[in-house]
PDB file of N, CA and C in Angstrom:
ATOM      1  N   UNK A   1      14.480  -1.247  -2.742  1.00  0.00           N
ATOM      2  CA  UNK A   1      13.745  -2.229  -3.497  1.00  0.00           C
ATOM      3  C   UNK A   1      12.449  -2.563  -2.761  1.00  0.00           C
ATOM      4  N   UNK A   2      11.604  -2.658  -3.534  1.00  0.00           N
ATOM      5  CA  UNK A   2      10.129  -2.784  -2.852  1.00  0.00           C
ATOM      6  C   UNK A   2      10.165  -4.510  -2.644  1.00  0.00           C
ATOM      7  N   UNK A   3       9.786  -4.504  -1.296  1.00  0.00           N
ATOM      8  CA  UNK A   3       9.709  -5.979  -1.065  1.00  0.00           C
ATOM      9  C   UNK A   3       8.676  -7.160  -0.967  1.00  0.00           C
ATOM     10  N   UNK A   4       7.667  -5.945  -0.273  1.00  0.00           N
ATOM     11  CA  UNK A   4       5.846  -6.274  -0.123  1.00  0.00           C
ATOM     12  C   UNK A   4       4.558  -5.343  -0.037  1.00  0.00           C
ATOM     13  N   UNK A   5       3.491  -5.862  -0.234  1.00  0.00           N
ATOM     14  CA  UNK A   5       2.741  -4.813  -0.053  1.00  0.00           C
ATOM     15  C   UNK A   5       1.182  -5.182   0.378  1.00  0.00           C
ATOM     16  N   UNK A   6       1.002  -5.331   1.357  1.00  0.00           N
ATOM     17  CA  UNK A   6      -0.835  -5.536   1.737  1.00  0.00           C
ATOM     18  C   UNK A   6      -2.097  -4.452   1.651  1.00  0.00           C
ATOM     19  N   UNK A   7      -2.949  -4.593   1.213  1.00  0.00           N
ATOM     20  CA  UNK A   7      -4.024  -3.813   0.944  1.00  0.00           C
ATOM     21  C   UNK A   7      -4.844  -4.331   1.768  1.00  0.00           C
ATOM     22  N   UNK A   8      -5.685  -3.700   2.662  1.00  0.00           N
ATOM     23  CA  UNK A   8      -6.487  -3.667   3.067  1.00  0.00           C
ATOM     24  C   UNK A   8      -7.870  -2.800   2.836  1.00  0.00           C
ATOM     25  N   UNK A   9      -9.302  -3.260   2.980  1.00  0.00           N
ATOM     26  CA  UNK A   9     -10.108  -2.800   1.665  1.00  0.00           C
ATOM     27  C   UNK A   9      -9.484  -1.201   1.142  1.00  0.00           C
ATOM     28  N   UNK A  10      -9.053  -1.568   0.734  1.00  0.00           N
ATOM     29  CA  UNK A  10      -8.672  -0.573  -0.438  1.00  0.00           C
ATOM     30  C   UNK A  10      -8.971  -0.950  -2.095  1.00  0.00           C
ATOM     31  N   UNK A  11     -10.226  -0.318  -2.486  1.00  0.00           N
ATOM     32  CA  UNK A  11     -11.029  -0.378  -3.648  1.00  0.00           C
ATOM     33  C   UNK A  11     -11.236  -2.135  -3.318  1.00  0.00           C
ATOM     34  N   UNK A  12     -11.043  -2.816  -4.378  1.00  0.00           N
ATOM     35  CA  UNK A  12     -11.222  -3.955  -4.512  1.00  0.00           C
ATOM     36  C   UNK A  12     -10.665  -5.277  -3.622  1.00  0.00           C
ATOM     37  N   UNK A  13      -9.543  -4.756  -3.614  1.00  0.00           N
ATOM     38  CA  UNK A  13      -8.870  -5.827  -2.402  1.00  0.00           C
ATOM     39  C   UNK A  13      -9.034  -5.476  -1.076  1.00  0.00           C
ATOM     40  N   UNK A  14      -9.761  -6.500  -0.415  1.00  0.00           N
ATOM     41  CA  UNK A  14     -10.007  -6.420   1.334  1.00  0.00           C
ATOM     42  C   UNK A  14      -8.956  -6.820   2.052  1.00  0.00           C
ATOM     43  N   UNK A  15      -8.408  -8.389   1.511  1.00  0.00           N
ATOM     44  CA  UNK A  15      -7.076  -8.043   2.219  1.00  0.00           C
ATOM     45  C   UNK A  15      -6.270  -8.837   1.259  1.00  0.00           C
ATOM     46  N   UNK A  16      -5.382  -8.633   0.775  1.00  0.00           N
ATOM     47  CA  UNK A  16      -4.230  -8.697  -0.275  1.00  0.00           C
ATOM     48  C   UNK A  16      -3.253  -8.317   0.352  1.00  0.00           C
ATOM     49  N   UNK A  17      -2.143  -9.421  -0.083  1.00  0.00           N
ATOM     50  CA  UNK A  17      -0.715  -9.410   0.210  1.00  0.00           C
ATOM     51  C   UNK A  17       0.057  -9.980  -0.900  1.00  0.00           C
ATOM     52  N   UNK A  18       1.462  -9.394  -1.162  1.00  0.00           N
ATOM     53  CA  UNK A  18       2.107  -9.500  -2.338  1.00  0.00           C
ATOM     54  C   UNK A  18       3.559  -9.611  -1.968  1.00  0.00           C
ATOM     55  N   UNK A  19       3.987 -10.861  -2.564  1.00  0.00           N
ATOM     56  CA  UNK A  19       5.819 -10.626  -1.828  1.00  0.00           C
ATOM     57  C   UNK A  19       6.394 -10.359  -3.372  1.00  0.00           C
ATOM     58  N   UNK A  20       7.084  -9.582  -3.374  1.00  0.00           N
ATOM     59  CA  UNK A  20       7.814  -9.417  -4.828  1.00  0.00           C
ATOM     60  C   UNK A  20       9.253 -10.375  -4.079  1.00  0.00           C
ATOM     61  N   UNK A  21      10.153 -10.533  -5.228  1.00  0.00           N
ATOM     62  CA  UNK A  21      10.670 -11.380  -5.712  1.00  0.00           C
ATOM     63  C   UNK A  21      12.159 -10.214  -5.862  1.00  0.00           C
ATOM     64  N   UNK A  22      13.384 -10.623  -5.918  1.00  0.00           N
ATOM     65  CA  UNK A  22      14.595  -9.746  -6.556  1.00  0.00           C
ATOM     66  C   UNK A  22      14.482  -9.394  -8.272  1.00  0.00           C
ATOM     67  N   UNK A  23      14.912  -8.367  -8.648  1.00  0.00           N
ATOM     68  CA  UNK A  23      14.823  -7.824  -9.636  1.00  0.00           C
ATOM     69  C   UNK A  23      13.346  -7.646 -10.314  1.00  0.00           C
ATOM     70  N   UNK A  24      13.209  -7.826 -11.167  1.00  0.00           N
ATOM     71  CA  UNK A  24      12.105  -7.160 -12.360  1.00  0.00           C
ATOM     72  C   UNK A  24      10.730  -8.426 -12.043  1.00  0.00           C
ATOM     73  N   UNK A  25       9.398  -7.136 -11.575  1.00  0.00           N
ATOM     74  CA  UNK A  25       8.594  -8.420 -11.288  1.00  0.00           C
ATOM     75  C   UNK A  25       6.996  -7.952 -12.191  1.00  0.00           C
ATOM     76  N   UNK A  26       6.783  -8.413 -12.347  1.00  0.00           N
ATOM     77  CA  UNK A  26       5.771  -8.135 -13.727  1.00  0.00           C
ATOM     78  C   UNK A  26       3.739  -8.083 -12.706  1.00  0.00           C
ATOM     79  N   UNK A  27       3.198  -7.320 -12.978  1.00  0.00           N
ATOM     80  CA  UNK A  27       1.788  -7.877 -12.389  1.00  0.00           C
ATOM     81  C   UNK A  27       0.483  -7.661 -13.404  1.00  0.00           C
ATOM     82  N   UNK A  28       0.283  -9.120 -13.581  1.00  0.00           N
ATOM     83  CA  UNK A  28      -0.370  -9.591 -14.840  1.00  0.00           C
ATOM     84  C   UNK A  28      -1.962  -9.554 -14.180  1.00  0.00           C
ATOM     85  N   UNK A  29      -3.014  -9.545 -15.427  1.00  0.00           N
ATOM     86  CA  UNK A  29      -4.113  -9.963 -14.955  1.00  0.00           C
ATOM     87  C   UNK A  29      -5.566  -9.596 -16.006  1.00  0.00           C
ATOM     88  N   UNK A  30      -6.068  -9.660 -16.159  1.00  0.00           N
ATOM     89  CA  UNK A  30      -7.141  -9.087 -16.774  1.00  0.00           C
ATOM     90  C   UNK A  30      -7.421  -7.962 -16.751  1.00  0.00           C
ATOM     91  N   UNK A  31      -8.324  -7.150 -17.675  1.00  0.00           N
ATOM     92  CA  UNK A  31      -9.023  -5.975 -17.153  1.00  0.00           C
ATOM     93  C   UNK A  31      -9.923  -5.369 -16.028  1.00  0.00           C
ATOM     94  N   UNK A  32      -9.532  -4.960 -14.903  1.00  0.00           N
ATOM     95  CA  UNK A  32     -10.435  -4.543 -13.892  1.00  0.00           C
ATOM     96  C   UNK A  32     -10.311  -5.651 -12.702  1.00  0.00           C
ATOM     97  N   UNK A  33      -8.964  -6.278 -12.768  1.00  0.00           N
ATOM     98  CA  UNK A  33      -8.995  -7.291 -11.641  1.00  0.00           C
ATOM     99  C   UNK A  33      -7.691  -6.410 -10.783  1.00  0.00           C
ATOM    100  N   UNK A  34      -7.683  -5.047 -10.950  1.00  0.00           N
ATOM    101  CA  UNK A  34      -6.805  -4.587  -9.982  1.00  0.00           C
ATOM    102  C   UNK A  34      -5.493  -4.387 -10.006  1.00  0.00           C
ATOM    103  N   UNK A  35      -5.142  -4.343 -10.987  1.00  0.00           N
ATOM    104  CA  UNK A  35      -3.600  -4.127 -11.012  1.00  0.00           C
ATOM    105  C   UNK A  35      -3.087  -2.566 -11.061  1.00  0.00           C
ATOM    106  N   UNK A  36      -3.839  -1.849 -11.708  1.00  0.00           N
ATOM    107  CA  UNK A  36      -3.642   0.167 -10.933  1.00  0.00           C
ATOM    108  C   UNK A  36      -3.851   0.183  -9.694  1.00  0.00           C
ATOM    109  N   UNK A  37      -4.888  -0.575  -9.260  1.00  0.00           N
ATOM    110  CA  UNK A  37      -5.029  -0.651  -7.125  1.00  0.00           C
ATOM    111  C   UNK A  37      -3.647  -0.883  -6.596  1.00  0.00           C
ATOM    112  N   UNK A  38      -3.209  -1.565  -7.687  1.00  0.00           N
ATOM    113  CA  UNK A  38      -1.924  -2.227  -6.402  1.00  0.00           C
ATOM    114  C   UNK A  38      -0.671  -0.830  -6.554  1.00  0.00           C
ATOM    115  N   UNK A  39      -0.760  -0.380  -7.780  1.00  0.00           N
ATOM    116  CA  UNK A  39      -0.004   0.880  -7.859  1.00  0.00           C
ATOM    117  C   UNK A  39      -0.110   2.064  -7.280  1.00  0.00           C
ATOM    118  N   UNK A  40      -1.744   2.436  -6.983  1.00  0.00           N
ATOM    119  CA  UNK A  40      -2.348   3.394  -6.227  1.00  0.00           C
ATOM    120  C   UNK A  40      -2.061   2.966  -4.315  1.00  0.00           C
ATOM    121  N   UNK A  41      -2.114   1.976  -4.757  1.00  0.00           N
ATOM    122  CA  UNK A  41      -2.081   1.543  -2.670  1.00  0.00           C
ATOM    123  C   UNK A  41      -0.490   2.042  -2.576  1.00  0.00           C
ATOM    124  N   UNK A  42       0.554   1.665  -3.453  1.00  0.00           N
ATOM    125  CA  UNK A  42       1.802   1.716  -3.518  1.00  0.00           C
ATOM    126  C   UNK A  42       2.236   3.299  -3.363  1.00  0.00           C
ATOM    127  N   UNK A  43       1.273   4.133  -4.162  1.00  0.00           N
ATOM    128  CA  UNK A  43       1.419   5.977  -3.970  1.00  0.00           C
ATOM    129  C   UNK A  43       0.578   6.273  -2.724  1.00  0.00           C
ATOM    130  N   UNK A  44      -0.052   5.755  -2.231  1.00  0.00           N
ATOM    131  CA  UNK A  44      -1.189   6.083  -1.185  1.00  0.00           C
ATOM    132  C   UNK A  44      -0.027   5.862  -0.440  1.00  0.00           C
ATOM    133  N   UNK A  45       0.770   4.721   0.012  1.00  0.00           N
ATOM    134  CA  UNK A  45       1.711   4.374   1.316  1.00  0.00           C
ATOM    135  C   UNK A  45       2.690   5.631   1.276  1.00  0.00           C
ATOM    136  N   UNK A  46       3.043   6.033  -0.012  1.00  0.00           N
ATOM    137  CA  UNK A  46       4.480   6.677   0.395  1.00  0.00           C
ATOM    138  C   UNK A  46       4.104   8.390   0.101  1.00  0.00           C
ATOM    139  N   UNK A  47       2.787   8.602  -0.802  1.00  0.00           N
ATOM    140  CA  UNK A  47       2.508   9.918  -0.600  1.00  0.00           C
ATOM    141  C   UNK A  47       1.179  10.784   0.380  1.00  0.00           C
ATOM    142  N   UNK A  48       0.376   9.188   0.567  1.00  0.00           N
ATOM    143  CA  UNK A  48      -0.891   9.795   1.382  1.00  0.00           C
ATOM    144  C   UNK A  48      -1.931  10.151   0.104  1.00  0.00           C
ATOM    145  N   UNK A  49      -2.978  11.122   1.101  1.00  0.00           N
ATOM    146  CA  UNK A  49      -4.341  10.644   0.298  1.00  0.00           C
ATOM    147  C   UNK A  49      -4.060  11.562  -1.320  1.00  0.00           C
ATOM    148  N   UNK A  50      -2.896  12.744  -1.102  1.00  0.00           N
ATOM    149  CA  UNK A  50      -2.652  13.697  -2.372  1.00  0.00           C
ATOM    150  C   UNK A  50      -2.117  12.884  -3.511  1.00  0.00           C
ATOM    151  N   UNK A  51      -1.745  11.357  -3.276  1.00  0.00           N
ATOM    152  CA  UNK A  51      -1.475  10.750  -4.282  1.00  0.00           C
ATOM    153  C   UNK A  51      -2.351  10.129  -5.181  1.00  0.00           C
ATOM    154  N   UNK A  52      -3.407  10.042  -4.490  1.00  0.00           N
ATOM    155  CA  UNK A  52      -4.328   9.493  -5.080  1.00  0.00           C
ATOM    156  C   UNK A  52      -5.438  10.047  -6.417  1.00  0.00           C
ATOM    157  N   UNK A  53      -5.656   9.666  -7.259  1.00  0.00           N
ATOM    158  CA  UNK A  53      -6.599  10.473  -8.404  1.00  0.00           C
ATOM    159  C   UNK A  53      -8.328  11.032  -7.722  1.00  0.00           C
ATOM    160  N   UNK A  54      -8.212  10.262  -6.678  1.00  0.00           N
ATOM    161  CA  UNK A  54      -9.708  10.570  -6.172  1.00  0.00           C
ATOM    162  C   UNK A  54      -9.695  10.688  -4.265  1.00  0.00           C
ATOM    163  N   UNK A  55     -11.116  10.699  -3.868  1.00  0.00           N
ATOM    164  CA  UNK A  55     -10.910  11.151  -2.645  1.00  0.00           C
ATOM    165  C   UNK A  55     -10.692   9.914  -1.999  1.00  0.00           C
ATOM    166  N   UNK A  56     -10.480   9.867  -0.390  1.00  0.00           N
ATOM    167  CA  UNK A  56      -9.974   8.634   0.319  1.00  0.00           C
ATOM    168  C   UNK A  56     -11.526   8.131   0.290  1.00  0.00           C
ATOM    169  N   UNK A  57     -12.475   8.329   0.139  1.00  0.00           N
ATOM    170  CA  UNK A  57     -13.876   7.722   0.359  1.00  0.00           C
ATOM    171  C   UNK A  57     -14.161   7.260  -0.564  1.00  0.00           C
ATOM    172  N   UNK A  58     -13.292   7.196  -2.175  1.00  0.00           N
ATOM    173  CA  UNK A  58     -13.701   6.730  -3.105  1.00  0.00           C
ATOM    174  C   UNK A  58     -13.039   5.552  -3.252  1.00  0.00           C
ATOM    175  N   UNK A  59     -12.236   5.439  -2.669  1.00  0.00           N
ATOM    176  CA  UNK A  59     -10.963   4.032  -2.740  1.00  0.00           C
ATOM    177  C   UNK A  59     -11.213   3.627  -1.440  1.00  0.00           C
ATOM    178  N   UNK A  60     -11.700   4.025  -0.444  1.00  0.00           N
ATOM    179  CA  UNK A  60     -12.122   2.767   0.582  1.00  0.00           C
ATOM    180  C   UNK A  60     -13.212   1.770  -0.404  1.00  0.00           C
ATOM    181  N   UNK A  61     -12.927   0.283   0.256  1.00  0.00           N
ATOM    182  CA  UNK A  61     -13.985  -1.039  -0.352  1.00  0.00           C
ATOM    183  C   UNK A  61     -15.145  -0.419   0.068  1.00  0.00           C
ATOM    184  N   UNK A  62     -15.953  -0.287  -1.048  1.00  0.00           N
ATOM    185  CA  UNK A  62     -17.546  -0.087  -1.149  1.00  0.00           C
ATOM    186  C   UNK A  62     -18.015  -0.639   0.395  1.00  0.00           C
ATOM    187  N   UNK A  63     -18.759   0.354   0.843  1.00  0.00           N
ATOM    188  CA  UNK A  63     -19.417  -0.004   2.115  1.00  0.00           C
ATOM    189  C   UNK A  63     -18.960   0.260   3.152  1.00  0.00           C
ATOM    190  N   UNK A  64     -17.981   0.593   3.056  1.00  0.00           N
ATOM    191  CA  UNK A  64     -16.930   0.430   4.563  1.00  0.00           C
ATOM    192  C   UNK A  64     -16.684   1.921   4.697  1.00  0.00           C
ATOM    193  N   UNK A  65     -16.427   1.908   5.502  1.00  0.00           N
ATOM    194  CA  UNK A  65     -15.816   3.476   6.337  1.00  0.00           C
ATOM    195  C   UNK A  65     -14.495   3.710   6.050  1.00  0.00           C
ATOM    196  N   UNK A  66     -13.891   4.762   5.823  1.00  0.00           N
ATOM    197  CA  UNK A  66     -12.594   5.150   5.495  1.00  0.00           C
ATOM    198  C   UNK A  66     -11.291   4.607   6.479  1.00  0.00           C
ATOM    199  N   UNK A  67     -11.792   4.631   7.979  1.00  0.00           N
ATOM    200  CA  UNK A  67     -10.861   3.933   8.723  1.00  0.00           C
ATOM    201  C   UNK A  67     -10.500   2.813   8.908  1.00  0.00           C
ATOM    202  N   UNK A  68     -11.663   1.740   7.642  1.00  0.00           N
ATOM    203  CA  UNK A  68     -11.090   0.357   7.950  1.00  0.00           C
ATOM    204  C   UNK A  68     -10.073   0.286   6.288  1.00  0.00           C
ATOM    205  N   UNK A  69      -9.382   1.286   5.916  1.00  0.00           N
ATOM    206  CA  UNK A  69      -8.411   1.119   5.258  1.00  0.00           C
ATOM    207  C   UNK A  69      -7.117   1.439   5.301  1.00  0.00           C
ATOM    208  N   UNK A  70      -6.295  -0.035   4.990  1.00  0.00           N
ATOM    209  CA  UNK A  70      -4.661   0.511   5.236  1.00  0.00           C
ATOM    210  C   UNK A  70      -3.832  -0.211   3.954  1.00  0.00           C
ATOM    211  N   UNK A  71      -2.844   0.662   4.292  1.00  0.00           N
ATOM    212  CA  UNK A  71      -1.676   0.121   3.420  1.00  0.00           C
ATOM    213  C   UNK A  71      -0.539  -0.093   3.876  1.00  0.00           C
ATOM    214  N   UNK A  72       0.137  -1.579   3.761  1.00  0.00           N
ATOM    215  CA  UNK A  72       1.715  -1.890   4.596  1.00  0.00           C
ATOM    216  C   UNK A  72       2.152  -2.122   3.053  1.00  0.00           C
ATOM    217  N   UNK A  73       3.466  -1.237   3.162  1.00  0.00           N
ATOM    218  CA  UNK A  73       4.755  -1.827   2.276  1.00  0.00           C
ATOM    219  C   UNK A  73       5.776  -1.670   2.545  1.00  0.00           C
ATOM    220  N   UNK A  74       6.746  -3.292   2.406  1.00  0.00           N
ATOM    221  CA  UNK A  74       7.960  -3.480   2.684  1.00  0.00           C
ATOM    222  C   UNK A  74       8.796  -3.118   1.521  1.00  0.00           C
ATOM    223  N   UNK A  75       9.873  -2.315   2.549  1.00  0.00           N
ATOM    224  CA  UNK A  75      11.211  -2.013   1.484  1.00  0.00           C
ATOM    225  C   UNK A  75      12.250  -2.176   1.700  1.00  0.00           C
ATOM    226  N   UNK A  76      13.272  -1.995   1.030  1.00  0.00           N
ATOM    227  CA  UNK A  76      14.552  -1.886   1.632  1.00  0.00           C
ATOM    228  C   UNK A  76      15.774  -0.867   0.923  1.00  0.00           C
ATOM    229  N   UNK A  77      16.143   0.055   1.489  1.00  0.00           N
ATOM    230  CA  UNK A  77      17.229   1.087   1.310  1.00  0.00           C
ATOM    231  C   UNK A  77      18.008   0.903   1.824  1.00  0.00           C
ATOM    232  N   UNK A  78      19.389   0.911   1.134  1.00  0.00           N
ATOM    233  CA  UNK A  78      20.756   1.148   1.339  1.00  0.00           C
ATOM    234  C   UNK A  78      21.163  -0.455   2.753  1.00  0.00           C
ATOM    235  N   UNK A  79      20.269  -1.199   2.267  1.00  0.00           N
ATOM    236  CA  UNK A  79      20.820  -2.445   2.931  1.00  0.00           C
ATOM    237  C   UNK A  79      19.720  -2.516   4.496  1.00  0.00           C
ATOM    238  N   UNK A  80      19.201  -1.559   4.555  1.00  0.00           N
ATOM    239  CA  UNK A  80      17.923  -1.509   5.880  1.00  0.00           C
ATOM    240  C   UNK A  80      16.649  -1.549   5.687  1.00  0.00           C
ATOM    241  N   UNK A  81      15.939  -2.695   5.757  1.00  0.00           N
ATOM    242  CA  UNK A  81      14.932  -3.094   5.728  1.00  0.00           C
ATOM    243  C   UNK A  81      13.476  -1.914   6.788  1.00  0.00           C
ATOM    244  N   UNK A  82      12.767  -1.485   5.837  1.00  0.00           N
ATOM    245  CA  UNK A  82      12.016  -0.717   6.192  1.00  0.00           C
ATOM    246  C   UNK A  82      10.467  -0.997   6.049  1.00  0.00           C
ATOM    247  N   UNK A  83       9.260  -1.207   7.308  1.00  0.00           N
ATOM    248  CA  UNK A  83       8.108  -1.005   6.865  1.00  0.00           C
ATOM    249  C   UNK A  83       7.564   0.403   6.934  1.00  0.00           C
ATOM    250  N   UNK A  84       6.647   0.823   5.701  1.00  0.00           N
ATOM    251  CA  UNK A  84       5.627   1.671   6.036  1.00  0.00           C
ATOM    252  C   UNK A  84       4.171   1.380   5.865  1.00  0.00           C
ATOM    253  N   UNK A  85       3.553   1.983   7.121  1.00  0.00           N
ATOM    254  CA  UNK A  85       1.785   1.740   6.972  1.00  0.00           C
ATOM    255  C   UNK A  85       1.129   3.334   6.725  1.00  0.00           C
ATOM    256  N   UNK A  86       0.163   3.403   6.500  1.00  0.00           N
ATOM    257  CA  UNK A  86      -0.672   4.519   6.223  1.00  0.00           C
ATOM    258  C   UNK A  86      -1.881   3.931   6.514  1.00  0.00           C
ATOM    259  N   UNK A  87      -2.720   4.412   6.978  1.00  0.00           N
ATOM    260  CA  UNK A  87      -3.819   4.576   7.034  1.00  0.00           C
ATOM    261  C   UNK A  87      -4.635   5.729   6.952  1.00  0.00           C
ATOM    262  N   UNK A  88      -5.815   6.197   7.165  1.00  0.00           N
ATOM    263  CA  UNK A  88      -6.726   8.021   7.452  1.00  0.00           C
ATOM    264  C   UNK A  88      -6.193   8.317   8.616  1.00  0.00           C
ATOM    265  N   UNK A  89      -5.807   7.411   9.350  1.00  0.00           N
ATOM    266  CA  UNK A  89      -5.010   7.870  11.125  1.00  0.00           C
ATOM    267  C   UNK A  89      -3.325   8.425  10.993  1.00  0.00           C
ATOM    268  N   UNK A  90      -2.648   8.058   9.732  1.00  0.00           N
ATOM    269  CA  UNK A  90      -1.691   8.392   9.600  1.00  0.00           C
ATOM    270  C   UNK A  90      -0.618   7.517   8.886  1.00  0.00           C
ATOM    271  N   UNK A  91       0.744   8.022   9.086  1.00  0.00           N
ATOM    272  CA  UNK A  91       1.578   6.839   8.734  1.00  0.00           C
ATOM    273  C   UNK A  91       2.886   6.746   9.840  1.00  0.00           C
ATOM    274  N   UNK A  92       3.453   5.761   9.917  1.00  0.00           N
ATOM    275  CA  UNK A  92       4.311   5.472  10.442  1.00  0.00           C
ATOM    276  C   UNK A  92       5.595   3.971   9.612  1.00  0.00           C
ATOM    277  N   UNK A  93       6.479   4.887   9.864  1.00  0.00           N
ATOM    278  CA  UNK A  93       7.577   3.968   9.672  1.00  0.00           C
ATOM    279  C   UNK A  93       8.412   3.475  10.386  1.00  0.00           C
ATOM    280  N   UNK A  94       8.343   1.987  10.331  1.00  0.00           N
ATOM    281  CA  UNK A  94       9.486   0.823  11.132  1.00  0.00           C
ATOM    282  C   UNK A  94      10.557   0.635  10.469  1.00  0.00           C
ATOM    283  N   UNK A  95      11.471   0.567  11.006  1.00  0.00           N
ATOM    284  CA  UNK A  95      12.758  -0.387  11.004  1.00  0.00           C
ATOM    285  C   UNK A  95      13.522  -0.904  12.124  1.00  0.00           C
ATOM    286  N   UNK A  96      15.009  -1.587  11.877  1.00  0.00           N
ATOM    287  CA  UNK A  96      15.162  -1.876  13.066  1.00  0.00           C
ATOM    288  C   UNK A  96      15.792  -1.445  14.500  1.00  0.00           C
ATOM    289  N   UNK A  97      15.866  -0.107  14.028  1.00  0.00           N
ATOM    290  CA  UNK A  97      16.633   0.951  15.149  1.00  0.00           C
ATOM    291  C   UNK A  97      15.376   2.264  15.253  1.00  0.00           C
ATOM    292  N   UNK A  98      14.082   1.954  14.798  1.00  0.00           N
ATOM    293  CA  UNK A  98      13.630   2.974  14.861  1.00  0.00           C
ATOM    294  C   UNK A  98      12.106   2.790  14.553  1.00  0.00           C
ATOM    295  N   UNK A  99      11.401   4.253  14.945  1.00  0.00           N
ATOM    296  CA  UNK A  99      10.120   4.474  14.529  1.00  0.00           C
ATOM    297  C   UNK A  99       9.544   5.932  14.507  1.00  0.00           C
ATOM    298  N   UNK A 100       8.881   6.075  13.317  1.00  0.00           N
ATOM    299  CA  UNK A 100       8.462   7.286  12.834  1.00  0.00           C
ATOM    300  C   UNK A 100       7.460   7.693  12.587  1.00  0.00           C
ATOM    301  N   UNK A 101       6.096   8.164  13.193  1.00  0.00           N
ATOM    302  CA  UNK A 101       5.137   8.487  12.856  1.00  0.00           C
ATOM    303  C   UNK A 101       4.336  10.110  12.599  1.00  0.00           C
TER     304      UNK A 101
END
């Protein structure tokens, strides 16, 4: 179950954080206030830059350099609470017996 997720400039959000909630969580908003970002940051964490529809220089925040972008999302499988980050430097995954980069 996906638990959280921070964006860092990634497209529009510089720094955004999101705690979802148990079961079914809805993300509302207008047109163009970001709600595919938060889905794209969500494929960016767990597939890297091949998830993405465009290049990593097009989804870094306007202006900025590709390395000041990351993505943390919290999860949890089979009862073990797991973070993963990604960034252009890589990814790595936490939990609490371990680390994976």
């Amino acid at each position: 179950m996906l638990k959280s997720i921070k964006l860092t400039n990634f497209r529009r959000h510089q720094n955004l954080y999101i705690e979802f909630g148990p079961g079914v969580n809805a993300i509302r908003g207008r047109n163009e206030q970001g709600k595919t970002t938060i889905l794209e940051g969500i494929a960016y964490a767990f597939g890297g830059a091949a998830a993405l529809p465009e290049p990593l220089s097009d989804v870094v925040t306007y202006g900025l350099t590709e390395s000041k972008l990351a993505v943390e999302v919290g999860f949890d499988f089979n009862g073990v609470d797991y973070t993963l980050k990604r960034s252009k430097g890589g990814a790595e995954l936490v939990w609490d017996n371990g680390i994976v980069t």
